[in-house]
PDB file of N, CA and C in Angstrom:
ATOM      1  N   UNK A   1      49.687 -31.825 -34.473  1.00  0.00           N
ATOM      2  CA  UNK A   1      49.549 -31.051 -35.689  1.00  0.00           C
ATOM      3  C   UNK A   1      50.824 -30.247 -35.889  1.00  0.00           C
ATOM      4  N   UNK A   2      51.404 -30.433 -37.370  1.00  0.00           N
ATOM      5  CA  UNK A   2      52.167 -29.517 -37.347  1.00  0.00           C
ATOM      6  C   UNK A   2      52.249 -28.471 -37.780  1.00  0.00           C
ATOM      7  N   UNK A   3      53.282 -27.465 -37.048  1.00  0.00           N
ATOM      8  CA  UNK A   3      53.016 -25.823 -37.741  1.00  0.00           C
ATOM      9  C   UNK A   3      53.408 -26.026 -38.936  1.00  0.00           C
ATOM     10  N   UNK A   4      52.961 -24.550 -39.556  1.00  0.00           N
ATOM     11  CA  UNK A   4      52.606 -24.446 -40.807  1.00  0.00           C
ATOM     12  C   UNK A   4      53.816 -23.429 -41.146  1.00  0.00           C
ATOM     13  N   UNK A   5      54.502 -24.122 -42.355  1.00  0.00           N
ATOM     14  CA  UNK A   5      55.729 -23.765 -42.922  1.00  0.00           C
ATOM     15  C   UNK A   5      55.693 -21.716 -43.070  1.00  0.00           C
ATOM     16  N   UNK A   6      55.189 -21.632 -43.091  1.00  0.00           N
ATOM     17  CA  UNK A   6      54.762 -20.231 -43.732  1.00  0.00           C
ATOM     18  C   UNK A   6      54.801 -19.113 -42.513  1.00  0.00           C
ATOM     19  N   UNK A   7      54.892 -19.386 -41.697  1.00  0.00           N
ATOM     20  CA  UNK A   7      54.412 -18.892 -40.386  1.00  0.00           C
ATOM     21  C   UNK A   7      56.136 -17.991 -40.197  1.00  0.00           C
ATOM     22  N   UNK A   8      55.924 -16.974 -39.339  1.00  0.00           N
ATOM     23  CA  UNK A   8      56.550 -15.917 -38.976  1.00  0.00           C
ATOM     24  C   UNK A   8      57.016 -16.279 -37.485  1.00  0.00           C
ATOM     25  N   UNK A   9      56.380 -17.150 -36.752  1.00  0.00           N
ATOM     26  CA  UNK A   9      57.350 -17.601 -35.256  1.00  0.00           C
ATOM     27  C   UNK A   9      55.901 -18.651 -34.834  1.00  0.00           C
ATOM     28  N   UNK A  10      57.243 -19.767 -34.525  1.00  0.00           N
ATOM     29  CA  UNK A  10      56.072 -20.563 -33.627  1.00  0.00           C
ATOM     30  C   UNK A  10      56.105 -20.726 -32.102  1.00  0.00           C
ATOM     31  N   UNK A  11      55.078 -20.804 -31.508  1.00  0.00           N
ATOM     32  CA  UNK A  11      55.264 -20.611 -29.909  1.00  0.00           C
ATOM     33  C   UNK A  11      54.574 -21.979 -29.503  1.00  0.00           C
ATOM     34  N   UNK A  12      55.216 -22.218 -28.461  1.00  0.00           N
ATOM     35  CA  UNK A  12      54.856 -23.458 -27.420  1.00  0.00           C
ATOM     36  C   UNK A  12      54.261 -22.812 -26.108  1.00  0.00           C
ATOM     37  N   UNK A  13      52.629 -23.044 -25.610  1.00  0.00           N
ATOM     38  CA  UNK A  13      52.378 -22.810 -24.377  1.00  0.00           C
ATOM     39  C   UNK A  13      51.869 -23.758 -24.015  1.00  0.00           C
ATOM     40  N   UNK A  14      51.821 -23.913 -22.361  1.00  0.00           N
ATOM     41  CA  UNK A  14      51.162 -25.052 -21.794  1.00  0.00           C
ATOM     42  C   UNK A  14      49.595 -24.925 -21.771  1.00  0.00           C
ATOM     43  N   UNK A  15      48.866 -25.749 -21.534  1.00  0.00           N
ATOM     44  CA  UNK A  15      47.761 -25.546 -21.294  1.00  0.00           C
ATOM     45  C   UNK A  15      47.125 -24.252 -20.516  1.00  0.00           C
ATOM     46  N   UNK A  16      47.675 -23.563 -19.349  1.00  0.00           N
ATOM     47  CA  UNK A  16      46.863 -23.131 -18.559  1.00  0.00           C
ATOM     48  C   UNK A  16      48.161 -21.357 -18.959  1.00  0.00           C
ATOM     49  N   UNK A  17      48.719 -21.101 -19.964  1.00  0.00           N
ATOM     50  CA  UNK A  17      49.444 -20.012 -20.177  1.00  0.00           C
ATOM     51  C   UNK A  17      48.671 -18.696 -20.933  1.00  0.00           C
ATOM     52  N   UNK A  18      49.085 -17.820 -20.967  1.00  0.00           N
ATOM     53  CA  UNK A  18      48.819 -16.988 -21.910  1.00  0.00           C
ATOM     54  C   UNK A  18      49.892 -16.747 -22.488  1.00  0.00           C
ATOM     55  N   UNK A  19      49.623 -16.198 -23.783  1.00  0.00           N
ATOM     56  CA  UNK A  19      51.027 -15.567 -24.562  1.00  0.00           C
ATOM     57  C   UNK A  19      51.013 -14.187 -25.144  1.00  0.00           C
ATOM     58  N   UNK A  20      51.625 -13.357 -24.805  1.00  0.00           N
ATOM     59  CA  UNK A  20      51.712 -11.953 -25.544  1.00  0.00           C
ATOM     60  C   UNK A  20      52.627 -12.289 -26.320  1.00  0.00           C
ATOM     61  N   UNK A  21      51.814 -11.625 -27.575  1.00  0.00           N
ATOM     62  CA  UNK A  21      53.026 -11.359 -28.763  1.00  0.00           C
ATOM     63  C   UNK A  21      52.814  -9.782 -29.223  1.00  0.00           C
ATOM     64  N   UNK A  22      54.096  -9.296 -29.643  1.00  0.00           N
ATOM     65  CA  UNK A  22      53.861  -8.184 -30.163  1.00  0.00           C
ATOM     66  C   UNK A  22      54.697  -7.994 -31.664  1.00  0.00           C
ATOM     67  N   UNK A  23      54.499  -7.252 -32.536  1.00  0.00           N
ATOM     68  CA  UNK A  23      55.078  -7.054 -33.968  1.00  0.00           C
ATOM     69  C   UNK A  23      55.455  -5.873 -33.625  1.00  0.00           C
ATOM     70  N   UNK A  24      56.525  -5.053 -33.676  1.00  0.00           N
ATOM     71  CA  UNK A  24      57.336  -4.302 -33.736  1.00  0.00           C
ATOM     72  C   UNK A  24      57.708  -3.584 -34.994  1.00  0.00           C
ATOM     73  N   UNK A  25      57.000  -3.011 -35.764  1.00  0.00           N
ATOM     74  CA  UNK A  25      57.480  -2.465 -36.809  1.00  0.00           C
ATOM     75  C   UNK A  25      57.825  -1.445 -37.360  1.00  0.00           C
ATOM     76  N   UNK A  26      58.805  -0.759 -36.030  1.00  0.00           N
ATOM     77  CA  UNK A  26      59.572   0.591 -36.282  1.00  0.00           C
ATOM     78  C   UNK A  26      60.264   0.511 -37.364  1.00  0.00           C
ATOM     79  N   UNK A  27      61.403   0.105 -37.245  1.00  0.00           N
ATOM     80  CA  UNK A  27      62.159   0.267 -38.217  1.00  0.00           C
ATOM     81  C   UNK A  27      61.978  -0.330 -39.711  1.00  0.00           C
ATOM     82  N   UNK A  28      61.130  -1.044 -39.777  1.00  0.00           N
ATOM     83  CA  UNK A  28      60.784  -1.312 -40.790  1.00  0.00           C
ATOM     84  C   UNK A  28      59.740  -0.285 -41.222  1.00  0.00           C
ATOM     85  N   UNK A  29      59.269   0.443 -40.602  1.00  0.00           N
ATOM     86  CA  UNK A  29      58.072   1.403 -41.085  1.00  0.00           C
ATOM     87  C   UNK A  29      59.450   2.324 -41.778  1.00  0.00           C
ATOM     88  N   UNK A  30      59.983   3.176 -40.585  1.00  0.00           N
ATOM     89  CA  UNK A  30      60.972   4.025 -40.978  1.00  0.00           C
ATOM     90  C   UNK A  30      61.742   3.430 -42.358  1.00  0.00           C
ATOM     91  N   UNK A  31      62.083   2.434 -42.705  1.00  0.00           N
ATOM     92  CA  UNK A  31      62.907   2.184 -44.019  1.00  0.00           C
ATOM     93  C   UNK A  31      62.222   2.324 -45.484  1.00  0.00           C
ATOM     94  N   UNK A  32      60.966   2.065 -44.850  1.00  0.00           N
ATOM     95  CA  UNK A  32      59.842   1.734 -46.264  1.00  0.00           C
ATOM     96  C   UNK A  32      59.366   3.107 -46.159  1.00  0.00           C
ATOM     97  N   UNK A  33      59.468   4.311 -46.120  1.00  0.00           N
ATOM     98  CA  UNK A  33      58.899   5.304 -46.317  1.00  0.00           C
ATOM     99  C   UNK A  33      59.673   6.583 -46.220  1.00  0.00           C
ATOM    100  N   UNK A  34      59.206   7.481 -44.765  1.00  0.00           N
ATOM    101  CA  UNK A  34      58.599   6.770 -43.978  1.00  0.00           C
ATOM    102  C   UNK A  34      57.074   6.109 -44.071  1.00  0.00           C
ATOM    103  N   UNK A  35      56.653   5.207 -43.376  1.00  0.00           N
ATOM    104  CA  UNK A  35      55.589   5.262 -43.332  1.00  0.00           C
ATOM    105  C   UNK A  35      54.704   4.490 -41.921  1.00  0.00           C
ATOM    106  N   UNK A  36      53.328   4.598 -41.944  1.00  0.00           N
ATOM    107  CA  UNK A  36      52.684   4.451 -40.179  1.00  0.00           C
ATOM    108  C   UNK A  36      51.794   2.615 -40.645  1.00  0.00           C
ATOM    109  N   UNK A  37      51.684   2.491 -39.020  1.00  0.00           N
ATOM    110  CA  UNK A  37      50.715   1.355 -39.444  1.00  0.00           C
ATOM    111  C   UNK A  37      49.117   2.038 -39.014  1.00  0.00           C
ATOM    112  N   UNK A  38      48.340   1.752 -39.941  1.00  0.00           N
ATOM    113  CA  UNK A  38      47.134   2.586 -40.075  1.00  0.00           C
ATOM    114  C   UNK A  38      45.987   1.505 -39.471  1.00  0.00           C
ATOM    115  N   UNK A  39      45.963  -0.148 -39.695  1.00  0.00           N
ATOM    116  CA  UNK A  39      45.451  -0.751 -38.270  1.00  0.00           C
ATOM    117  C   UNK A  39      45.837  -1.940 -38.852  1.00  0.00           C
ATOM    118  N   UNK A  40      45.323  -3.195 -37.834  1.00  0.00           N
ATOM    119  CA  UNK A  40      46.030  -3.959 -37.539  1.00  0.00           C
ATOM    120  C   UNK A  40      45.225  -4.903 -37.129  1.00  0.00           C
ATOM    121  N   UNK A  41      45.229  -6.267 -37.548  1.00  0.00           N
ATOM    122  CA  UNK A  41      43.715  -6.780 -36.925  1.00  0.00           C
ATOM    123  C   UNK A  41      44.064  -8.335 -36.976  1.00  0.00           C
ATOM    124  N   UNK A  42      44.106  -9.250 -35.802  1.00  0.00           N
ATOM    125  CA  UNK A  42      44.547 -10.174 -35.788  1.00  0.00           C
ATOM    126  C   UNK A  42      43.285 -11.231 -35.490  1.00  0.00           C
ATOM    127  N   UNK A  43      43.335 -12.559 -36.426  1.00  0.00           N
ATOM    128  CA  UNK A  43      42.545 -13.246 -36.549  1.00  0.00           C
ATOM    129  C   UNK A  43      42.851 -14.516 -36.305  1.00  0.00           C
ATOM    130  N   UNK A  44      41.471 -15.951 -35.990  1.00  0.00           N
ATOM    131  CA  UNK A  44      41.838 -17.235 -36.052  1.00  0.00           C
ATOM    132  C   UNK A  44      42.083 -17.303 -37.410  1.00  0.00           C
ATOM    133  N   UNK A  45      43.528 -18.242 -38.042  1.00  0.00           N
ATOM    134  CA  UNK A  45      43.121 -18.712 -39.765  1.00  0.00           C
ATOM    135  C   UNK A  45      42.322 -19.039 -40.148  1.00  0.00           C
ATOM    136  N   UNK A  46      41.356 -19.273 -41.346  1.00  0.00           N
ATOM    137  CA  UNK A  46      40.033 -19.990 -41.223  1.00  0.00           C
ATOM    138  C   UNK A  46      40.800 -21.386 -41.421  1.00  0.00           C
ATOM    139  N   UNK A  47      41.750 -21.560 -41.752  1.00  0.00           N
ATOM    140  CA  UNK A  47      42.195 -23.323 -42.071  1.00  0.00           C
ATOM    141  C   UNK A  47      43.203 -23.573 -40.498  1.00  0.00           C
ATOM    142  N   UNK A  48      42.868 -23.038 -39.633  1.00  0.00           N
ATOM    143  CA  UNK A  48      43.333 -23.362 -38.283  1.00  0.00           C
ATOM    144  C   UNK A  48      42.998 -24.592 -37.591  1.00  0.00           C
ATOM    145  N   UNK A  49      43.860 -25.396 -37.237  1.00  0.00           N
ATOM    146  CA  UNK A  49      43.216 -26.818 -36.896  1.00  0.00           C
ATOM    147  C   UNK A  49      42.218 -26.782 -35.557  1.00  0.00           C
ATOM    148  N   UNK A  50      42.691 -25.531 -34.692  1.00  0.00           N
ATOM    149  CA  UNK A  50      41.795 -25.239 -33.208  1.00  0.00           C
ATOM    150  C   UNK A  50      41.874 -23.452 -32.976  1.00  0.00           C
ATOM    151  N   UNK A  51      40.828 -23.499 -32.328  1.00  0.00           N
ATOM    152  CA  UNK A  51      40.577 -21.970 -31.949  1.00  0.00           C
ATOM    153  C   UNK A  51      40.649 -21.627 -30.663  1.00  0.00           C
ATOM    154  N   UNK A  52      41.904 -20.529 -30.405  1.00  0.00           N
ATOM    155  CA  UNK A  52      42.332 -19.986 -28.912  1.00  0.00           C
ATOM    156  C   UNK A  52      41.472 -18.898 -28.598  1.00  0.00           C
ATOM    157  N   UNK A  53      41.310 -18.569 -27.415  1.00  0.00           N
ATOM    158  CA  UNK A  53      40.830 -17.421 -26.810  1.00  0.00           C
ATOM    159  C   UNK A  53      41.364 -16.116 -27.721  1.00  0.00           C
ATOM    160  N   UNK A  54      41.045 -15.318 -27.974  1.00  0.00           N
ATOM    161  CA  UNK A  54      41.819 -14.140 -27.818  1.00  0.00           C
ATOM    162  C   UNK A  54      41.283 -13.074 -27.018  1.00  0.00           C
ATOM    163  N   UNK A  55      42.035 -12.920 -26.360  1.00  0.00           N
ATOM    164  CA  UNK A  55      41.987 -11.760 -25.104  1.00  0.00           C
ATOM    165  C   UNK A  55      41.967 -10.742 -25.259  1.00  0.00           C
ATOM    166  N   UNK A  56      43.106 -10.215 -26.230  1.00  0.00           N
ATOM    167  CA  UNK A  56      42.859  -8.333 -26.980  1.00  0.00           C
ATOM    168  C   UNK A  56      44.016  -8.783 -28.129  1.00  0.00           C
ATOM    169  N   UNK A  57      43.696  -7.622 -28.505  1.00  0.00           N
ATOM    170  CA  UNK A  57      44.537  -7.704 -29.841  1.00  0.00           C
ATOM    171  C   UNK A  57      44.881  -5.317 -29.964  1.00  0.00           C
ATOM    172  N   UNK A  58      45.515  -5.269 -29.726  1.00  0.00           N
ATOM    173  CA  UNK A  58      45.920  -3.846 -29.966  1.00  0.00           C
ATOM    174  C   UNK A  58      46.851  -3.220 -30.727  1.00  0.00           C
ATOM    175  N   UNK A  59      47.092  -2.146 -31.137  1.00  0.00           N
ATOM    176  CA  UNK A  59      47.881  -1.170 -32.457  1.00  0.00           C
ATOM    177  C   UNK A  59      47.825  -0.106 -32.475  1.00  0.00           C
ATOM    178  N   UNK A  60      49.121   0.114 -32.347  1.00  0.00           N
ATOM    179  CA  UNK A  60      49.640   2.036 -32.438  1.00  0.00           C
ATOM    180  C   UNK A  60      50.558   2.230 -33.962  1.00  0.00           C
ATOM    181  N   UNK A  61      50.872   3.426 -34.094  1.00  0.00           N
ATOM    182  CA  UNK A  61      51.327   3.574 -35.749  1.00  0.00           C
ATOM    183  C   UNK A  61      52.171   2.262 -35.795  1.00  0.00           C
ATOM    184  N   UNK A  62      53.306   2.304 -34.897  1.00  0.00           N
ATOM    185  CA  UNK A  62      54.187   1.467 -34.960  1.00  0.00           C
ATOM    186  C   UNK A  62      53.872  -0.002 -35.037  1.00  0.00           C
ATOM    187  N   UNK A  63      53.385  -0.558 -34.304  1.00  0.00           N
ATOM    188  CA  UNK A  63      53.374  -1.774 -33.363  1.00  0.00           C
ATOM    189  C   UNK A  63      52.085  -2.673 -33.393  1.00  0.00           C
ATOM    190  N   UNK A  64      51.861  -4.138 -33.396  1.00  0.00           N
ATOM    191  CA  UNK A  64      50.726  -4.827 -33.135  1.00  0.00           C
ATOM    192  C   UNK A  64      51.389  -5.093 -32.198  1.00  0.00           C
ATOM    193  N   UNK A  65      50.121  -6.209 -31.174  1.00  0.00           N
ATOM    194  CA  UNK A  65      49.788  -7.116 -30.386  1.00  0.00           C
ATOM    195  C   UNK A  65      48.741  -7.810 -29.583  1.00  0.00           C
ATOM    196  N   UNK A  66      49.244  -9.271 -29.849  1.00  0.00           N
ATOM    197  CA  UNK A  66      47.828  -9.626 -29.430  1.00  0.00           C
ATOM    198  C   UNK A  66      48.272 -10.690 -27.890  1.00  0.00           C
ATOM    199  N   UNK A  67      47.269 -10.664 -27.377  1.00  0.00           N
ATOM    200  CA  UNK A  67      46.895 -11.455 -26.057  1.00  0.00           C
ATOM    201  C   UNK A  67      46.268 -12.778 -26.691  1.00  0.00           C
ATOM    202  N   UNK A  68      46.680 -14.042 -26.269  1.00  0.00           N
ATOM    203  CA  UNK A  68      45.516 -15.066 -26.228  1.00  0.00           C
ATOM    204  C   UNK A  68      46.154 -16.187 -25.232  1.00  0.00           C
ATOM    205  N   UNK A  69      45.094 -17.444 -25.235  1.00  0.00           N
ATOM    206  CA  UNK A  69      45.154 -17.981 -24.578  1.00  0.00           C
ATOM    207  C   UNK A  69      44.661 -19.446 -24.834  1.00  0.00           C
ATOM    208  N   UNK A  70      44.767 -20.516 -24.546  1.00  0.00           N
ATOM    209  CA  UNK A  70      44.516 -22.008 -25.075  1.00  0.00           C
ATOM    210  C   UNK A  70      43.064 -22.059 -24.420  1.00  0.00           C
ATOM    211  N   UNK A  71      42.195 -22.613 -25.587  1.00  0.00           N
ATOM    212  CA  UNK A  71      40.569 -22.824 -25.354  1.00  0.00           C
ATOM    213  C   UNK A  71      40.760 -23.975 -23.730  1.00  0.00           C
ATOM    214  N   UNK A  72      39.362 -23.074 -23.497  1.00  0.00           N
ATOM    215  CA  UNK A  72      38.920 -24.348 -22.272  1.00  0.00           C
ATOM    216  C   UNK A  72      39.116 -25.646 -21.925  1.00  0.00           C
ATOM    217  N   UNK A  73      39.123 -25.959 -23.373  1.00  0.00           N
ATOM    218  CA  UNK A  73      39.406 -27.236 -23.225  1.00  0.00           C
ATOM    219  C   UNK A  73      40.337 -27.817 -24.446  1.00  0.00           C
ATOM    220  N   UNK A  74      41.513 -27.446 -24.292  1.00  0.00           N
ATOM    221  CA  UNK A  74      42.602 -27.313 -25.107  1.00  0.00           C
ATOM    222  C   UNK A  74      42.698 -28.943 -24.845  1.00  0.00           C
ATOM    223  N   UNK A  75      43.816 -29.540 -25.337  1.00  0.00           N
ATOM    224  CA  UNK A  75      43.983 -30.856 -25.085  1.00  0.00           C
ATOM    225  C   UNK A  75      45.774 -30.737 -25.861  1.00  0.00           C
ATOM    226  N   UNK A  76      46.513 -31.068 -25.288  1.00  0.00           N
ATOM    227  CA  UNK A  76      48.214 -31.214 -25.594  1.00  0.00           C
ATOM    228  C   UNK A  76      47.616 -31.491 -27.092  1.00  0.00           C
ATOM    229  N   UNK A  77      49.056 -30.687 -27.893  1.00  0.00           N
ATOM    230  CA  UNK A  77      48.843 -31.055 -29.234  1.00  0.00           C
ATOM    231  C   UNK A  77      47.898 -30.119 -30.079  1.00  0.00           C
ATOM    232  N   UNK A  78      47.188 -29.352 -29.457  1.00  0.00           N
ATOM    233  CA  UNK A  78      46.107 -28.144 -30.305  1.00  0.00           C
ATOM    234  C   UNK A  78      46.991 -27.451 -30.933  1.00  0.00           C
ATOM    235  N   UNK A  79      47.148 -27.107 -32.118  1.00  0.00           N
ATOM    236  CA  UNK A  79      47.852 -26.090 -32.566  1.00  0.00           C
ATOM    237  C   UNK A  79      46.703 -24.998 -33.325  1.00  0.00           C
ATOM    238  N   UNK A  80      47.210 -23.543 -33.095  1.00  0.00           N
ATOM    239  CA  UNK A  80      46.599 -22.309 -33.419  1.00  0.00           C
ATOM    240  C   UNK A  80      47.277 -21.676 -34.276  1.00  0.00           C
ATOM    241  N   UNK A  81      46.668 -21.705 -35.471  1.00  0.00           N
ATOM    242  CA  UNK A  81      46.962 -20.457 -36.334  1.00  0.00           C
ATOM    243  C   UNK A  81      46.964 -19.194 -36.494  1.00  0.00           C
ATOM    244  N   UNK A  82      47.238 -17.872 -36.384  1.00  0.00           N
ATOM    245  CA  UNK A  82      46.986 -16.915 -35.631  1.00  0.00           C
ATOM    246  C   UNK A  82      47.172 -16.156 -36.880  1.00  0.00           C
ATOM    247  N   UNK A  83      46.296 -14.908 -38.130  1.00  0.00           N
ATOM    248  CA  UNK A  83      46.639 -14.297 -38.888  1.00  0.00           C
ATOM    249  C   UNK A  83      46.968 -12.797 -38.643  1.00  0.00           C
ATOM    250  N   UNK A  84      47.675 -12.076 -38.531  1.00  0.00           N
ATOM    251  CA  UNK A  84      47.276 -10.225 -38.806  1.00  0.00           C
ATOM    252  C   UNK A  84      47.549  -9.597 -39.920  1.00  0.00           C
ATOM    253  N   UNK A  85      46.570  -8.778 -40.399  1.00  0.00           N
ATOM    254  CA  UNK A  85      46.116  -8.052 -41.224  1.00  0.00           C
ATOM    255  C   UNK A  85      47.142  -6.889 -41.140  1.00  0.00           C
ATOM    256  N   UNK A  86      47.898  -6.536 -41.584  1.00  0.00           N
ATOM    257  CA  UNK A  86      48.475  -5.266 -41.379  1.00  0.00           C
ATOM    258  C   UNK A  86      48.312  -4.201 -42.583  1.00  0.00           C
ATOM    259  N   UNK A  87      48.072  -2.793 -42.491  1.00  0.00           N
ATOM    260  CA  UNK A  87      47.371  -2.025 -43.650  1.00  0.00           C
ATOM    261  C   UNK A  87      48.554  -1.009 -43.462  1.00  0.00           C
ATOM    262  N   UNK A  88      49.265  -0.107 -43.877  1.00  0.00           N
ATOM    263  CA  UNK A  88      50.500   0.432 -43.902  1.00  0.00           C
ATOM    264  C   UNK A  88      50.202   1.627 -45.264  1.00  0.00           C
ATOM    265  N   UNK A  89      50.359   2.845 -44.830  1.00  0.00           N
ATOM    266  CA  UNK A  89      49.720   3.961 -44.750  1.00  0.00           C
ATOM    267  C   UNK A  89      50.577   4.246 -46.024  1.00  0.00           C
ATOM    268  N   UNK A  90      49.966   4.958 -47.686  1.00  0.00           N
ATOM    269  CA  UNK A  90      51.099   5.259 -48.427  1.00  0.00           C
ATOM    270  C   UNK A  90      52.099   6.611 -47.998  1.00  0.00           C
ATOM    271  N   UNK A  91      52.973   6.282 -48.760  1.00  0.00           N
ATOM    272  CA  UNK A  91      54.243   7.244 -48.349  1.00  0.00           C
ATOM    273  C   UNK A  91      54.339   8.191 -49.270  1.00  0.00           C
ATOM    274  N   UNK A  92      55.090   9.664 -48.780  1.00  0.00           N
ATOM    275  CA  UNK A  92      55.557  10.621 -49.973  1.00  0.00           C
ATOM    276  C   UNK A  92      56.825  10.777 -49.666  1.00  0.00           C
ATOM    277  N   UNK A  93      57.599  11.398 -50.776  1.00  0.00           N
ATOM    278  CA  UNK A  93      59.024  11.983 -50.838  1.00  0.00           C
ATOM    279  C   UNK A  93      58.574  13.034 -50.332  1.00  0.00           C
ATOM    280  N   UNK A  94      59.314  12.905 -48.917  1.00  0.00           N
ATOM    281  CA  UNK A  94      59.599  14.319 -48.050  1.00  0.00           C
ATOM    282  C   UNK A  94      60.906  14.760 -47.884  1.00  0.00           C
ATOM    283  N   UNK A  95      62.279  13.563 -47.898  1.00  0.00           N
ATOM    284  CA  UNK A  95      63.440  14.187 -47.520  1.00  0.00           C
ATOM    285  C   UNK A  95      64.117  13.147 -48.760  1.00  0.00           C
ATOM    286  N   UNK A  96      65.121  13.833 -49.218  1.00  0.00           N
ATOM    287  CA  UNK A  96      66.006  13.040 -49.982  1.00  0.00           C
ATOM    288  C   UNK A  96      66.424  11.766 -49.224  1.00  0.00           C
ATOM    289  N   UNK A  97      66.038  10.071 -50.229  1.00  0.00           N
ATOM    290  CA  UNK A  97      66.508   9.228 -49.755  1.00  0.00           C
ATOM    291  C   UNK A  97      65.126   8.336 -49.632  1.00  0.00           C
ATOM    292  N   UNK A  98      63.908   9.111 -49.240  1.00  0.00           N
ATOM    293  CA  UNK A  98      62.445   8.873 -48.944  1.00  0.00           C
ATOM    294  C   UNK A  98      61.742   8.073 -50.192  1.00  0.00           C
ATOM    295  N   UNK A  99      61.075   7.212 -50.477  1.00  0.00           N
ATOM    296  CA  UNK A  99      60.552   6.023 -50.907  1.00  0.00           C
ATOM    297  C   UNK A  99      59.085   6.410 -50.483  1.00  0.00           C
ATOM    298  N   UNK A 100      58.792   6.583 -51.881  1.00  0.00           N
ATOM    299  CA  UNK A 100      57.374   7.071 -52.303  1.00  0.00           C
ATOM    300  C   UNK A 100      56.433   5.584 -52.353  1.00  0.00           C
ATOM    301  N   UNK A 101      55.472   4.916 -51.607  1.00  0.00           N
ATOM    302  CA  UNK A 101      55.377   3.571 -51.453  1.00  0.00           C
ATOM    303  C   UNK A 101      53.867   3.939 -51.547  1.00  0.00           C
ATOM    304  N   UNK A 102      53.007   3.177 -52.789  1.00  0.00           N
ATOM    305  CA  UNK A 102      51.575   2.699 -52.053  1.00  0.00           C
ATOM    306  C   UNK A 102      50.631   2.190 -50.912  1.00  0.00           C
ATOM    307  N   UNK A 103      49.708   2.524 -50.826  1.00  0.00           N
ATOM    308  CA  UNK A 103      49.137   1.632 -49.535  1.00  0.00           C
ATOM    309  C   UNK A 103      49.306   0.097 -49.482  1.00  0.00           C
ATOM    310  N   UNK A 104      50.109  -0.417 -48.407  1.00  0.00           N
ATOM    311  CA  UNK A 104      49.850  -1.984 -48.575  1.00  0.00           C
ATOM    312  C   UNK A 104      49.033  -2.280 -47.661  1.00  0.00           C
ATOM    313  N   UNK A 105      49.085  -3.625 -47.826  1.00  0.00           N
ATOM    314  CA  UNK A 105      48.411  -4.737 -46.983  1.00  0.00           C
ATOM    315  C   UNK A 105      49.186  -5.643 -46.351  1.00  0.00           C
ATOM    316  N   UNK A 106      49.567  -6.405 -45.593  1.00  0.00           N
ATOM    317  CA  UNK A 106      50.558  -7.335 -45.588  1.00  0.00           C
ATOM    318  C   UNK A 106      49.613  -8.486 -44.418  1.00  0.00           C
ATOM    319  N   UNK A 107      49.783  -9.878 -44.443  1.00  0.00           N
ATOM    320  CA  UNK A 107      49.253 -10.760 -43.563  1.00  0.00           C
ATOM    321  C   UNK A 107      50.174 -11.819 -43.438  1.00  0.00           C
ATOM    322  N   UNK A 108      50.579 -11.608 -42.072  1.00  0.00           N
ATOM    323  CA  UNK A 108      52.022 -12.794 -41.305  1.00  0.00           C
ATOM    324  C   UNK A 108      51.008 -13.667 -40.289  1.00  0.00           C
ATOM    325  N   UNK A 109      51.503 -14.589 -40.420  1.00  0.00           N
ATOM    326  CA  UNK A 109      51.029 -15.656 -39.402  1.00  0.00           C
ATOM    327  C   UNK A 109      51.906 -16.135 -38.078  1.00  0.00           C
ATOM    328  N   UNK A 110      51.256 -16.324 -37.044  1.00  0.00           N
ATOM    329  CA  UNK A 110      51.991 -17.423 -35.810  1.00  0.00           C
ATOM    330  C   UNK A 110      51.255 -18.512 -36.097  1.00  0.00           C
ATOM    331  N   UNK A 111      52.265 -19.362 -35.789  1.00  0.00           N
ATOM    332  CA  UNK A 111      51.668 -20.548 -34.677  1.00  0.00           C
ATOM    333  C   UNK A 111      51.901 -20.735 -33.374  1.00  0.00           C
ATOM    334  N   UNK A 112      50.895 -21.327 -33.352  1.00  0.00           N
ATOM    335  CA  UNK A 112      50.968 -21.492 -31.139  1.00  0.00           C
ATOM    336  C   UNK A 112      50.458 -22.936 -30.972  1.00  0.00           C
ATOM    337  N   UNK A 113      51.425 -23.889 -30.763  1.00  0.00           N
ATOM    338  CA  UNK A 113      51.040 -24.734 -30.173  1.00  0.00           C
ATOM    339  C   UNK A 113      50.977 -25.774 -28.578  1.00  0.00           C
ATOM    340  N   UNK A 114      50.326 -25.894 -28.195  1.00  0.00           N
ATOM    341  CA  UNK A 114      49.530 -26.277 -26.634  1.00  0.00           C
ATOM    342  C   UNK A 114      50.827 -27.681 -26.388  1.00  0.00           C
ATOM    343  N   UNK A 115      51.553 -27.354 -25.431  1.00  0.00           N
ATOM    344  CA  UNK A 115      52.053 -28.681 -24.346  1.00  0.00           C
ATOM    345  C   UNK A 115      51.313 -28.872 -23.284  1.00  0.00           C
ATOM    346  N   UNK A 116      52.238 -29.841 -23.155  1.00  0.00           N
ATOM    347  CA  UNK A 116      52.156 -30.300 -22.084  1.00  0.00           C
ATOM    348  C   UNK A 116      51.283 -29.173 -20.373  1.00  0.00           C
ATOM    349  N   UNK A 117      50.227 -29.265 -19.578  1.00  0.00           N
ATOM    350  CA  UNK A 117      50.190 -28.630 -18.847  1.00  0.00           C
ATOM    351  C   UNK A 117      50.613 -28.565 -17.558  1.00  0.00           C
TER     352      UNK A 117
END
């Protein structure tokens, strides 16, 4: 299966791996505002060709990340779609330069697809 054009990074694990990923979005918070990440919530796609474990999924103002891992019975070739929800807190003019921004939403995708084990 192949990943899906749209996607924000694709990862290769073997069968028996886990993968941490994390989103980092200091400086991008700091440019767009300022502003915080208010939560963060990472999902299977519903148009995902297979469904991975997920192990945790966690979020501080800054930052996502999620834990997962290739189903039980993964088979070479599974590929995982992986969505997060990101909700991003509106902004005020506090210091000259500051970017007065609505509440967004934003949703980036991985892919993760299963080699060889």
């Amino acid at each position: 299966m192949a990943p899906k054009p749209d996607a924000l990074a694709t990862f290769y694990i073997r069968q028996r791996d886990t993968l941490d990923f994390i989103i980092d979005l200091a400086d991008w918070l700091s440019a767009n505002g300022p502003a915080t990440l208010s939560s963060a919530t990472w999902a299977v796609a519903v148009d995902s060709p297979s469904t991975p474990v997920i192990e945790d999924d966690v979020y501080a103002s800054y930052a996502t990340a999620v834990v997962i891992s290739p189903a039980v019975n993964a088979k070479v070739g599974d590929a995982y779609w992986l969505d997060v929800t990101l909700n991003i807190t509106a902004t005020q003019i506090t210091n000259p330069g500051d970017l007065a921004l609505p509440v967004r939403k934003l949703v980036r995708r991985i892919n993760v697809v299963v080699v060889a084990g």
